[in-house]
C-alpha atoms as a PDB file:
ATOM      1  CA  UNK A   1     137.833 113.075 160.435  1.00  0.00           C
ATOM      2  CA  UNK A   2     136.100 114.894 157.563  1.00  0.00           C
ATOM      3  CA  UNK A   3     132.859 113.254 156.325  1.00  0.00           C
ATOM      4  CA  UNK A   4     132.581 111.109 153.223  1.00  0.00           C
ATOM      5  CA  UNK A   5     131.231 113.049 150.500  1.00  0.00           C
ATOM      6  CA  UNK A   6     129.492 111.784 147.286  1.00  0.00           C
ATOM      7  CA  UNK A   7     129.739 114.828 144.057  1.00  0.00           C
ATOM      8  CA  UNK A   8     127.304 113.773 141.493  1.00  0.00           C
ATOM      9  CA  UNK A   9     127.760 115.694 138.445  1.00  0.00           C
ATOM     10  CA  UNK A  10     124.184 115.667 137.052  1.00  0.00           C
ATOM     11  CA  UNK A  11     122.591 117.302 133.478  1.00  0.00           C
ATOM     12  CA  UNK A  12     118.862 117.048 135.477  1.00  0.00           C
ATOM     13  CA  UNK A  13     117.615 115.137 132.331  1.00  0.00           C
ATOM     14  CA  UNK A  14     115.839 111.556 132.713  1.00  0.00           C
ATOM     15  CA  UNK A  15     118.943 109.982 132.044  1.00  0.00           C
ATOM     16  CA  UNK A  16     120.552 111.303 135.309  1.00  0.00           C
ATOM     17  CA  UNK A  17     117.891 109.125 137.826  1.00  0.00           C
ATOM     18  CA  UNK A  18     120.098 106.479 137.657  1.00  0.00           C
ATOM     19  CA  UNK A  19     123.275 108.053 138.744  1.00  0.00           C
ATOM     20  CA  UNK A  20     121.562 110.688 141.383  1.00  0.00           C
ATOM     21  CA  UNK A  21     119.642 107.267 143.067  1.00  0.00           C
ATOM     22  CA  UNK A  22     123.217 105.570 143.093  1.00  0.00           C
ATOM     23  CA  UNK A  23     124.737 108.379 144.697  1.00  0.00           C
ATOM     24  CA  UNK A  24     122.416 108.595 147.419  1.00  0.00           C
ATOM     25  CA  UNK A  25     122.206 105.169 148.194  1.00  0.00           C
ATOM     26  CA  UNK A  26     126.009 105.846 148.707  1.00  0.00           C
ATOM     27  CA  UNK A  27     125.738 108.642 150.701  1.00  0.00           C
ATOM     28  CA  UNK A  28     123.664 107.470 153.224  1.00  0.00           C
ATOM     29  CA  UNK A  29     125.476 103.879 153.055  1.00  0.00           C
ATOM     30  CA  UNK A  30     128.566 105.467 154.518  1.00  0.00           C
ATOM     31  CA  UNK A  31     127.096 108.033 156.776  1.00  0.00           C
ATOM     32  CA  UNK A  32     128.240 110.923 154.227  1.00  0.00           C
ATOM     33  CA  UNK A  33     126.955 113.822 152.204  1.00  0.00           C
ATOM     34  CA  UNK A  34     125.984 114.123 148.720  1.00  0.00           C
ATOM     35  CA  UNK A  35     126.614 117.240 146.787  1.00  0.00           C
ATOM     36  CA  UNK A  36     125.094 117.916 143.141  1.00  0.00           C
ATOM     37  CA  UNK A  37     126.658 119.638 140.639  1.00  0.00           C
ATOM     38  CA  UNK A  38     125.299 121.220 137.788  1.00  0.00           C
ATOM     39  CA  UNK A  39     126.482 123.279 134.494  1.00  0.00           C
ATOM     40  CA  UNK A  40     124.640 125.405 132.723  1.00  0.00           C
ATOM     41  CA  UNK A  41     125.280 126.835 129.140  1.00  0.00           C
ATOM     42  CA  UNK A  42     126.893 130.273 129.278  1.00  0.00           C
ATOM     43  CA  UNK A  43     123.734 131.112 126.375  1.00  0.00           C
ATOM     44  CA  UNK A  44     120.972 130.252 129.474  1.00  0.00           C
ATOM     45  CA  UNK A  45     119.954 133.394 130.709  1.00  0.00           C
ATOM     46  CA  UNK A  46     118.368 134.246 134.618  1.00  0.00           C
ATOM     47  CA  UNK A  47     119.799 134.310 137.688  1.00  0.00           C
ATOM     48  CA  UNK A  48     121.560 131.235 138.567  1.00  0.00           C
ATOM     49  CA  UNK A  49     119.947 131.348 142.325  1.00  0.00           C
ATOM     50  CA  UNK A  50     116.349 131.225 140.776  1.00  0.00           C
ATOM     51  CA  UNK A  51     117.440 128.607 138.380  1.00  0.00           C
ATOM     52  CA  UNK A  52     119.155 126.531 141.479  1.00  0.00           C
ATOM     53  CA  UNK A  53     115.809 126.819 143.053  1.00  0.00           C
ATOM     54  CA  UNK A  54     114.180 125.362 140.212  1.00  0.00           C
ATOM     55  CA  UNK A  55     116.477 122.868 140.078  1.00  0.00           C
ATOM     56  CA  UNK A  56     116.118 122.047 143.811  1.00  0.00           C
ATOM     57  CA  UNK A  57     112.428 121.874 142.934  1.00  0.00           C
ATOM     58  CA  UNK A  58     113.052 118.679 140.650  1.00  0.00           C
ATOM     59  CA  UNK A  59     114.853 116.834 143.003  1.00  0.00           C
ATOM     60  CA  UNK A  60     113.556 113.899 145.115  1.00  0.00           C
ATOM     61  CA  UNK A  61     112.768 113.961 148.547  1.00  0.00           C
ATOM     62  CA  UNK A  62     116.048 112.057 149.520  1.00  0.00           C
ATOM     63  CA  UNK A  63     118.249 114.605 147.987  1.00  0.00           C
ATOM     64  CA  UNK A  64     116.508 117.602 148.166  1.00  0.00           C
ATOM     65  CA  UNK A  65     118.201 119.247 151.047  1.00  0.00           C
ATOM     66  CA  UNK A  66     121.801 118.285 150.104  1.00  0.00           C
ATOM     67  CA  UNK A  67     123.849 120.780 148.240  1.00  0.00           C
ATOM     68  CA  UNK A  68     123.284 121.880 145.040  1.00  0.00           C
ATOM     69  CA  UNK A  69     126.793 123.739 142.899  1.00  0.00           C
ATOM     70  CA  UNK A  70     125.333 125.579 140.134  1.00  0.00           C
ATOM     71  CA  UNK A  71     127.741 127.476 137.340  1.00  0.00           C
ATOM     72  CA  UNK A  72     127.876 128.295 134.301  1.00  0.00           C
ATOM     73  CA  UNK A  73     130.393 127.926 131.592  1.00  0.00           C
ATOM     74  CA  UNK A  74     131.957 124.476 129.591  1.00  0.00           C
ATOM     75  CA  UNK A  75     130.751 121.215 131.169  1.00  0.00           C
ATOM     76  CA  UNK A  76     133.886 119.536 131.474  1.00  0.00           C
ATOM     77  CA  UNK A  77     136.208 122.450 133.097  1.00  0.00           C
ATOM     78  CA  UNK A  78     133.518 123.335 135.299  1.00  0.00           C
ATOM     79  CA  UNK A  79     133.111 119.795 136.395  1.00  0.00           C
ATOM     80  CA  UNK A  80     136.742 119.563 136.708  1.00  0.00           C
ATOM     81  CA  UNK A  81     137.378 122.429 138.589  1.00  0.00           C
ATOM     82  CA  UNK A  82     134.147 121.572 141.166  1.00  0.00           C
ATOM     83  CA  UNK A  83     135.738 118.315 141.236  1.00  0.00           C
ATOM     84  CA  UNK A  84     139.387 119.824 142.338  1.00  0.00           C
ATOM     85  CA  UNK A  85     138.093 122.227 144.916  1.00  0.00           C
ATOM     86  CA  UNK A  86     136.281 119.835 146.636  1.00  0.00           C
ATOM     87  CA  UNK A  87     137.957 117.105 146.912  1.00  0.00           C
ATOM     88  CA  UNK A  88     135.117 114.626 147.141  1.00  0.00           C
ATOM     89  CA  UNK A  89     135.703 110.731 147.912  1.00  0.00           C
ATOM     90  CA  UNK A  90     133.647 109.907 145.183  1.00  0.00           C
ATOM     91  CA  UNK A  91     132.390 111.568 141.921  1.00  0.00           C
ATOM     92  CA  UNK A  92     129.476 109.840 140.392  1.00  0.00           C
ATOM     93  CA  UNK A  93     128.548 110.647 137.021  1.00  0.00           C
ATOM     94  CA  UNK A  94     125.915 108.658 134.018  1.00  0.00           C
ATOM     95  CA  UNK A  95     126.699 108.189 130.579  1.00  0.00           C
ATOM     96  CA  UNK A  96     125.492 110.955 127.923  1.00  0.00           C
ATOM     97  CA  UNK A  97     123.272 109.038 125.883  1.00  0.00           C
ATOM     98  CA  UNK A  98     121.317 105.641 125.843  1.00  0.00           C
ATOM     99  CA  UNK A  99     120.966 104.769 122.585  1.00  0.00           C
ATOM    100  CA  UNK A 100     119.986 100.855 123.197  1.00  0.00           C
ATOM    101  CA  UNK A 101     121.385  98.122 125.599  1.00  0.00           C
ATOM    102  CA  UNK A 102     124.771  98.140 125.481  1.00  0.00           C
ATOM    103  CA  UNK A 103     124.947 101.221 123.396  1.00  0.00           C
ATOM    104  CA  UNK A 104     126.484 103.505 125.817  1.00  0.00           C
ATOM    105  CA  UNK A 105     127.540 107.510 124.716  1.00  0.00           C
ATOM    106  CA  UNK A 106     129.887 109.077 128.023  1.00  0.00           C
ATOM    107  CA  UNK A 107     130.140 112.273 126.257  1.00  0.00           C
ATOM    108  CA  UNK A 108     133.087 115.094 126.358  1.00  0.00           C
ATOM    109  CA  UNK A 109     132.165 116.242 129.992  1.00  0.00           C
ATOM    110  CA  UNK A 110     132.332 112.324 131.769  1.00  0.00           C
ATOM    111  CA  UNK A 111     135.144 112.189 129.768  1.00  0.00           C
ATOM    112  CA  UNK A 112     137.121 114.889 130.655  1.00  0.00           C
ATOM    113  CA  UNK A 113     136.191 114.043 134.498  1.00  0.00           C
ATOM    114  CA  UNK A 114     137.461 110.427 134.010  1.00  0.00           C
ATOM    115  CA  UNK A 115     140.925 111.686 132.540  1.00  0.00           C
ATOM    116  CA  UNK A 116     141.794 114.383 134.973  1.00  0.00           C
ATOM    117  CA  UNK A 117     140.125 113.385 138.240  1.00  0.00           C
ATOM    118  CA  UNK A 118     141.977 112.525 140.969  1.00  0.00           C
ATOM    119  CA  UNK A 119     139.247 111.219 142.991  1.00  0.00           C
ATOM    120  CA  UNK A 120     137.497 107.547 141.639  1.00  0.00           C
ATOM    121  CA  UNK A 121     134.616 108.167 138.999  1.00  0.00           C
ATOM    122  CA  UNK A 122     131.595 106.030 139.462  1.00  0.00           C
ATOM    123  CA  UNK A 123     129.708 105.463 136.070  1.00  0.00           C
ATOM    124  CA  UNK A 124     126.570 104.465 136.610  1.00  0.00           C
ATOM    125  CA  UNK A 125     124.313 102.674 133.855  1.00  0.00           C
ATOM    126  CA  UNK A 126     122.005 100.905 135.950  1.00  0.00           C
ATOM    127  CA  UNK A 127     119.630 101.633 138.237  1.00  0.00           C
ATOM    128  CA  UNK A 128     120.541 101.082 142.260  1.00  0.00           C
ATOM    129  CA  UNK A 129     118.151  98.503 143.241  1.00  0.00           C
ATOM    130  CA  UNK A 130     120.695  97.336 145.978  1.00  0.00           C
ATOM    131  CA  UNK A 131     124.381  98.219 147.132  1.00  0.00           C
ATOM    132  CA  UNK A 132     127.277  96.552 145.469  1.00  0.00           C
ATOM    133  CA  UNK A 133     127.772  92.861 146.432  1.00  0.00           C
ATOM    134  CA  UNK A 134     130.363  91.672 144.170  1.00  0.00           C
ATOM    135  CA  UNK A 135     133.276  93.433 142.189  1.00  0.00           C
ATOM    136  CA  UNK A 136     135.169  92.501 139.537  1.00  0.00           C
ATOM    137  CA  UNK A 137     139.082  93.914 139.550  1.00  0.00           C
ATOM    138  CA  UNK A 138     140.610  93.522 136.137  1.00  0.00           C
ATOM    139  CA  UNK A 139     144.563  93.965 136.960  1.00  0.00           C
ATOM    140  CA  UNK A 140     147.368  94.057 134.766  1.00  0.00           C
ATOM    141  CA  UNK A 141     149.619  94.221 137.820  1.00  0.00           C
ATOM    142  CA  UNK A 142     150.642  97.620 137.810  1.00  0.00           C
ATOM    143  CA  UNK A 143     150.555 100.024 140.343  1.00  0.00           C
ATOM    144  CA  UNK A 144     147.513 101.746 138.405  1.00  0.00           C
ATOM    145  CA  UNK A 145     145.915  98.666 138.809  1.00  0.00           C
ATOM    146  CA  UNK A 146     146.930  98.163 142.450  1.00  0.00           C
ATOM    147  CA  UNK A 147     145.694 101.559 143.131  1.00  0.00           C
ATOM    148  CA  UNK A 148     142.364 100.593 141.671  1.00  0.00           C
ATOM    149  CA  UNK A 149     142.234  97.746 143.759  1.00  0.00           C
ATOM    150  CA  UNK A 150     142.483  99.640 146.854  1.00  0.00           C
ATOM    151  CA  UNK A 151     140.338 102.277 146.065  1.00  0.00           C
ATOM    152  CA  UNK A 152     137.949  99.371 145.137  1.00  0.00           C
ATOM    153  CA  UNK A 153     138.295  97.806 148.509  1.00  0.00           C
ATOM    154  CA  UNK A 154     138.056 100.885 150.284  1.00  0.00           C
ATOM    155  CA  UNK A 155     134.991 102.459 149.182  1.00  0.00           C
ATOM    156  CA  UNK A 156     132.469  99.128 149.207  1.00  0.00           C
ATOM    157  CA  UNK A 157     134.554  97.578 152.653  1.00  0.00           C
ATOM    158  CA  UNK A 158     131.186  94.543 152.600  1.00  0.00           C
ATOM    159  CA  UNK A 159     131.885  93.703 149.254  1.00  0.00           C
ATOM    160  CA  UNK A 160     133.092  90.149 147.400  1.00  0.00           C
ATOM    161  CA  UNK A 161     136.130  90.970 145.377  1.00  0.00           C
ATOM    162  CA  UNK A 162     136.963  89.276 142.411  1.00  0.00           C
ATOM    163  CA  UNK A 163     140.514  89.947 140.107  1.00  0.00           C
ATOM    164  CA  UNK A 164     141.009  89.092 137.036  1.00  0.00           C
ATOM    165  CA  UNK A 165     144.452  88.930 135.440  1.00  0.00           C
ATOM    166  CA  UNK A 166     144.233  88.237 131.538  1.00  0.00           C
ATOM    167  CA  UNK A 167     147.358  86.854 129.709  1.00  0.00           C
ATOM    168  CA  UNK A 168     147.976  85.735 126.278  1.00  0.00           C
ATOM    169  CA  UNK A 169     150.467  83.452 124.723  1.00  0.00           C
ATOM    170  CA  UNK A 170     153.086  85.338 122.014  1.00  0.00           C
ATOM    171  CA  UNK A 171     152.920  84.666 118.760  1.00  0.00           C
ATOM    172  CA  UNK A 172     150.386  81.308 119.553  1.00  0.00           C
ATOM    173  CA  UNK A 173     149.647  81.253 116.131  1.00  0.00           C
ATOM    174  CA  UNK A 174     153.436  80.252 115.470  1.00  0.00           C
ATOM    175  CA  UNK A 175     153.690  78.416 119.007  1.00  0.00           C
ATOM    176  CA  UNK A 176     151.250  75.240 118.930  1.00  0.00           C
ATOM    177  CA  UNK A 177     152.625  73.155 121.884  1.00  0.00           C
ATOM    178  CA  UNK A 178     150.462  72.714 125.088  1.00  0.00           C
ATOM    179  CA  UNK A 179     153.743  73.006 126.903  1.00  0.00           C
ATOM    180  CA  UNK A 180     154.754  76.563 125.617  1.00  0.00           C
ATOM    181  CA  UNK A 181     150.818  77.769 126.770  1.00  0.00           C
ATOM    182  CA  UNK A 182     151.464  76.090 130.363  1.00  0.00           C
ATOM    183  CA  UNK A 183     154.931  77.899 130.566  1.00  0.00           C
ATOM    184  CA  UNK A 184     153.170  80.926 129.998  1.00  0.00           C
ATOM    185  CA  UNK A 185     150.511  80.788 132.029  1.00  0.00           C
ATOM    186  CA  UNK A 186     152.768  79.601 134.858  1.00  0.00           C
ATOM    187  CA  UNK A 187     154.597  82.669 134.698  1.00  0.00           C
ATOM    188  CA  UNK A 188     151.006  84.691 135.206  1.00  0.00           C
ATOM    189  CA  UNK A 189     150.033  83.257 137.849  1.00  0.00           C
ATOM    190  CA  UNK A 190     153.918  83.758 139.446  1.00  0.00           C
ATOM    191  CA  UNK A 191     153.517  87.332 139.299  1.00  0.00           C
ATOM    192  CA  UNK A 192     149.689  87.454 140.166  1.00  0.00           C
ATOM    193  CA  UNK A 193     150.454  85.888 143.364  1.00  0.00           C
ATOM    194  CA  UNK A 194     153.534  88.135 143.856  1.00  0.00           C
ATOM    195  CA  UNK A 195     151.491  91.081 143.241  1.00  0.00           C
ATOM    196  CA  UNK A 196     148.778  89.651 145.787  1.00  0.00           C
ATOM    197  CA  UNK A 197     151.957  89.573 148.428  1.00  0.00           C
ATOM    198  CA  UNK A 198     152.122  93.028 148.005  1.00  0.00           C
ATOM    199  CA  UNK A 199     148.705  93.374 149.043  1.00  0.00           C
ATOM    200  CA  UNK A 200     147.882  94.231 152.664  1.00  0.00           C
ATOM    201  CA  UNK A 201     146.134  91.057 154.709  1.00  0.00           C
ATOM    202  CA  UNK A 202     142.752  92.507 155.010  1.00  0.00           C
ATOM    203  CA  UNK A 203     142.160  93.702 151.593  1.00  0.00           C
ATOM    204  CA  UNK A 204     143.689  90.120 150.305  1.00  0.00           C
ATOM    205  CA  UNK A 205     141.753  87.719 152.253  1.00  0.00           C
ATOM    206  CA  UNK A 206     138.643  89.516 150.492  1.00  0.00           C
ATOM    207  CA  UNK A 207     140.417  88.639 146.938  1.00  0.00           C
ATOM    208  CA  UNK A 208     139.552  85.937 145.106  1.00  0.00           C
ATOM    209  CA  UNK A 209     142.239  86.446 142.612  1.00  0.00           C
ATOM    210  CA  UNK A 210     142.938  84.219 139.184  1.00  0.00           C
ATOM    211  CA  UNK A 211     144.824  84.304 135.660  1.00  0.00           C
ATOM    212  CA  UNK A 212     142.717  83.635 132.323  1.00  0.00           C
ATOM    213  CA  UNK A 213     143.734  83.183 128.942  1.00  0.00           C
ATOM    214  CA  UNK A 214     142.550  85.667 126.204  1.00  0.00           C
ATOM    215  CA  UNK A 215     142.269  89.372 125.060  1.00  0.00           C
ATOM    216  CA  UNK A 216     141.764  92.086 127.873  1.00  0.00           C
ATOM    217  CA  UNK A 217     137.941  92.901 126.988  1.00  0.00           C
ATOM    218  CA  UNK A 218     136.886  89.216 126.070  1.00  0.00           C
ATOM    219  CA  UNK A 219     137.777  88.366 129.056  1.00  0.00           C
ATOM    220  CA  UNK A 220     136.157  90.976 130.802  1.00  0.00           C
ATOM    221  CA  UNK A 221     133.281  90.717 129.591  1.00  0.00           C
ATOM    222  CA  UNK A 222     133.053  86.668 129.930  1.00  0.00           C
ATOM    223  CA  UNK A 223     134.066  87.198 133.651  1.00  0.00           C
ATOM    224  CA  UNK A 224     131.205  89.448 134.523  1.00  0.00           C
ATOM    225  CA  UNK A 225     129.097  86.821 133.261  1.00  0.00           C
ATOM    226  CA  UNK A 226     130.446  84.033 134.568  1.00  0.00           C
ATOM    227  CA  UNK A 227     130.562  85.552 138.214  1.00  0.00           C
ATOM    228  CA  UNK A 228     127.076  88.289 138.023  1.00  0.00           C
ATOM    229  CA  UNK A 229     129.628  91.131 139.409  1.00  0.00           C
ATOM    230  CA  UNK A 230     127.776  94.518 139.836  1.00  0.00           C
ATOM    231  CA  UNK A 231     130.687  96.383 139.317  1.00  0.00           C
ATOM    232  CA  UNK A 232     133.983  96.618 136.943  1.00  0.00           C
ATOM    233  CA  UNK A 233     136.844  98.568 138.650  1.00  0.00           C
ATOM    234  CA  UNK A 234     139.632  99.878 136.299  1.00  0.00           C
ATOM    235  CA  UNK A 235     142.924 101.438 136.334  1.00  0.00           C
ATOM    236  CA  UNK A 236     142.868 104.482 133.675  1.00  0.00           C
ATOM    237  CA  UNK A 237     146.903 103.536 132.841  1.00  0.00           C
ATOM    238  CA  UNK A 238     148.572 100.227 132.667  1.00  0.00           C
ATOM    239  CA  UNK A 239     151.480  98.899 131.596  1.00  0.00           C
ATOM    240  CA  UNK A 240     152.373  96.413 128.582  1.00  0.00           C
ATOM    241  CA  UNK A 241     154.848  93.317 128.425  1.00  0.00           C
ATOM    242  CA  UNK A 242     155.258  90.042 127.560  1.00  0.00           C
ATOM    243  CA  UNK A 243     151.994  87.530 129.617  1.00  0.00           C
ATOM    244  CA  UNK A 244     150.701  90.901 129.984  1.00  0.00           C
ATOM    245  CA  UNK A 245     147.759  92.937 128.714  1.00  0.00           C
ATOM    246  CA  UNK A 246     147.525  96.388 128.987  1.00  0.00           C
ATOM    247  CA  UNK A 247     144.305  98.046 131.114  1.00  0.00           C
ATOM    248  CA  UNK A 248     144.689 101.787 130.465  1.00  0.00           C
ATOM    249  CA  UNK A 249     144.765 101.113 126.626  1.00  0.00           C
ATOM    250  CA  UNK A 250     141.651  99.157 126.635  1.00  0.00           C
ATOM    251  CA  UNK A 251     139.174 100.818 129.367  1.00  0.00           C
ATOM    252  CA  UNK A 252     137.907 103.065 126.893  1.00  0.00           C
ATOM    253  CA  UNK A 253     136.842  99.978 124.561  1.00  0.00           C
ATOM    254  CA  UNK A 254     135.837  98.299 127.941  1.00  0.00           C
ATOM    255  CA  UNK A 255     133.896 100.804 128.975  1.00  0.00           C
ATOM    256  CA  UNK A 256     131.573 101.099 125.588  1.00  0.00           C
ATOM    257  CA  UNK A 257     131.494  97.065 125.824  1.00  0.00           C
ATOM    258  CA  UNK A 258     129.861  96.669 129.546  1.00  0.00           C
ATOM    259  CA  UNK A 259     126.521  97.307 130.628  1.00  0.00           C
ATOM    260  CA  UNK A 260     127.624  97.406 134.691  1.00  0.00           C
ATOM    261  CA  UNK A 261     128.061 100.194 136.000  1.00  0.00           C
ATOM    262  CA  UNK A 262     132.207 100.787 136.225  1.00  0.00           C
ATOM    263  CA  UNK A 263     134.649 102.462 138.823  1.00  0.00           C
ATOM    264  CA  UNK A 264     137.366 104.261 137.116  1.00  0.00           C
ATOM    265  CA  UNK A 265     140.586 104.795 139.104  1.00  0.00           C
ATOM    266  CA  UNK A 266     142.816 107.530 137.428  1.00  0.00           C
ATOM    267  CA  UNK A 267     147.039 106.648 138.476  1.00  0.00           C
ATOM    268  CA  UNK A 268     147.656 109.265 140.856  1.00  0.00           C
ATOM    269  CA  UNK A 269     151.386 110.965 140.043  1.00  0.00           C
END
C-alpha cells in the first residue's frame, strides 16, 4: 500500500507558516510524507539546486528533511502539473494575501489548483494548534457533494461530522402560509435522509446530518458558529432545483466569507 503523502504548495513567505505547520501535523498524523513544492519566477536567476538549498535552509526542523520540488515557470501550471504527476492524497495550500480578518486573497495559483485538481485541496487560514475535531459538510445532495463527504470522512477517520443541507422556500415572498414552508421543508429532509441511505454505515453513524432554512452562505456561516467546526468541506460543482441550493456556484463566495480553514473536493469525471 503506497504511503499517504501530503504536497504543500508553498511561496516560502510568512504567510506560508500556517499551511507548511498544517501539513506536517498531517503528515505525521497519518504516518505519511510531506513533499514541498515551490515555483520560482522564470526572471530569478541561479541554479535552482543552490536555490533549493537555500530554501531547505529556511525550513523548520520538522520538515527539513522531507522533499523539496523546485521549478521554475507560471505558478499555477507548475503547481498543476506537480500536482498531476504525483498524485498526492492531499494538496495543502494558504491563501495569497491577508489583508485583515476575514479578508482573505487565494490568488491565480490556489486557484487554478482548486479548479483542476483531482486530489482534495486543503486551504489553510489558521494556524494548526490541534488536529481537526469537528467538520462541517455543506451538501446539496449531489454526487459532488457526496464525493466531498467521503473524501471528508476519509482523510480525518477521528473526526465529528456535521452536514448541513440548506433549503429555501420558492417565491416565499408570494407564499406566506406556515403550511407551504412545512411542505417544503418536509420534502428536504425526505431527500436528506435518502441521500444519507446512500451512505455507507460507518461513514453515516459519524453524521450528524440536518436541513436549515436560508441562503447557501448564511447558513454556512451561522452553522460554523453555532457548532465551533474547524473545518468547511465543499463540493467544487453542485446541482440546482427546486428545495435546493446550489454548492459549486457559491464556494467561491463561501470561501472569501469563512475564516476556517476549508477542504475543497473537485467532482471527479
Amino acid at each position: 500500500m503506497a504511503k499517504f503523502e501530503v504536497l504543500l504548495a508553498s511561496d516560502f513567505t510568512a504567510r506560508s507558516d500556517r499551511p507548511l505547520d498544517r501539513a506536517i501535523q498531517l503528515a505525521e498524523q497519518r504516518q505519511g510524507s510531506l513533499a514541498i513544492a515551490h515555483v520560482l519566477e522564470k526572471s530569478i536567476k541561479g541554479d535552482e539546486a543552490e536555490i533549493s538549498d537555500r530554501l531547505r535552509a529556511e525550513l523548520p526542523d520538522a520538515a527539513r528533511h522531507d522533499e523539496l520540488v523546485v521549478r521554475k515557470g507560471s505558478a499555477p501550471k507548475v503547481l498543476g502539473a506537480i500536482a498531476a504527476e504525483r498524485a498526492s492524497d492531499l494538496i495543502v495550500t494558504g491563501v495569497a494575501r491577508y489583508n485583515s480578518i476575514g479578508d482573505y486573497f487565494l490568488g491565480t495559483a490556489v486557484d487554478h489548483i482548486i479548479r483542476n485538481a483531482d486530489q482534495p485541496v486543503l486551504i489553510v487560514r489558521r494556524r494548526a494548534v490541534a488536529p481537526y475535531g469537528h467538520l462541517l459538510v455543506a451538501t446539496d445532495l449531489s454526487d459532488c457533494s457526496r464525493a466531498a463527504l467521503l473524501a471528508a470522512a476519509a482523510l480525518f477517520p477521528d473526526a465529528a461530522i456535521r452536514m448541513v443541507h440548506a433549503f429555501h422556500v420558492p417565491y416565499e415572498g408570494w407564499l406566506k402560509s406556515d403550511d407551504i414552508k412545512a411542505d417544503v421543508r418536509a420534502e428536504a429532509q425526505d431527500e436528506l435522509d435518502a441521500f444519507l441511505a446512500s451512505i455507507d454505515a460507518p461513514v453515516r453513524s459519524r453524521l450528524d446530518a440536518y436541513v436549515v432554512e436560508g441562503e447557501i452562505s448564511s447558513v454556512v456561516i451561522q452553522e460554523l458558529s453555532r457548532t465551533n467546526a474547524d473545518l468547511l468541506v465543499l463540493g467544487t460543482h453542485g446541482r440546482s432545483g427546486f428545495a435546493h441550493a446550489t454548492i459549486g456556484s457559491h464556494a467561491e463566495a463561501l470561501l472569501a466569507a469563512v475564516n476556517v480553514d476549508v477542504l475543497m473536493v473537485r467532482e471527479r469525471k
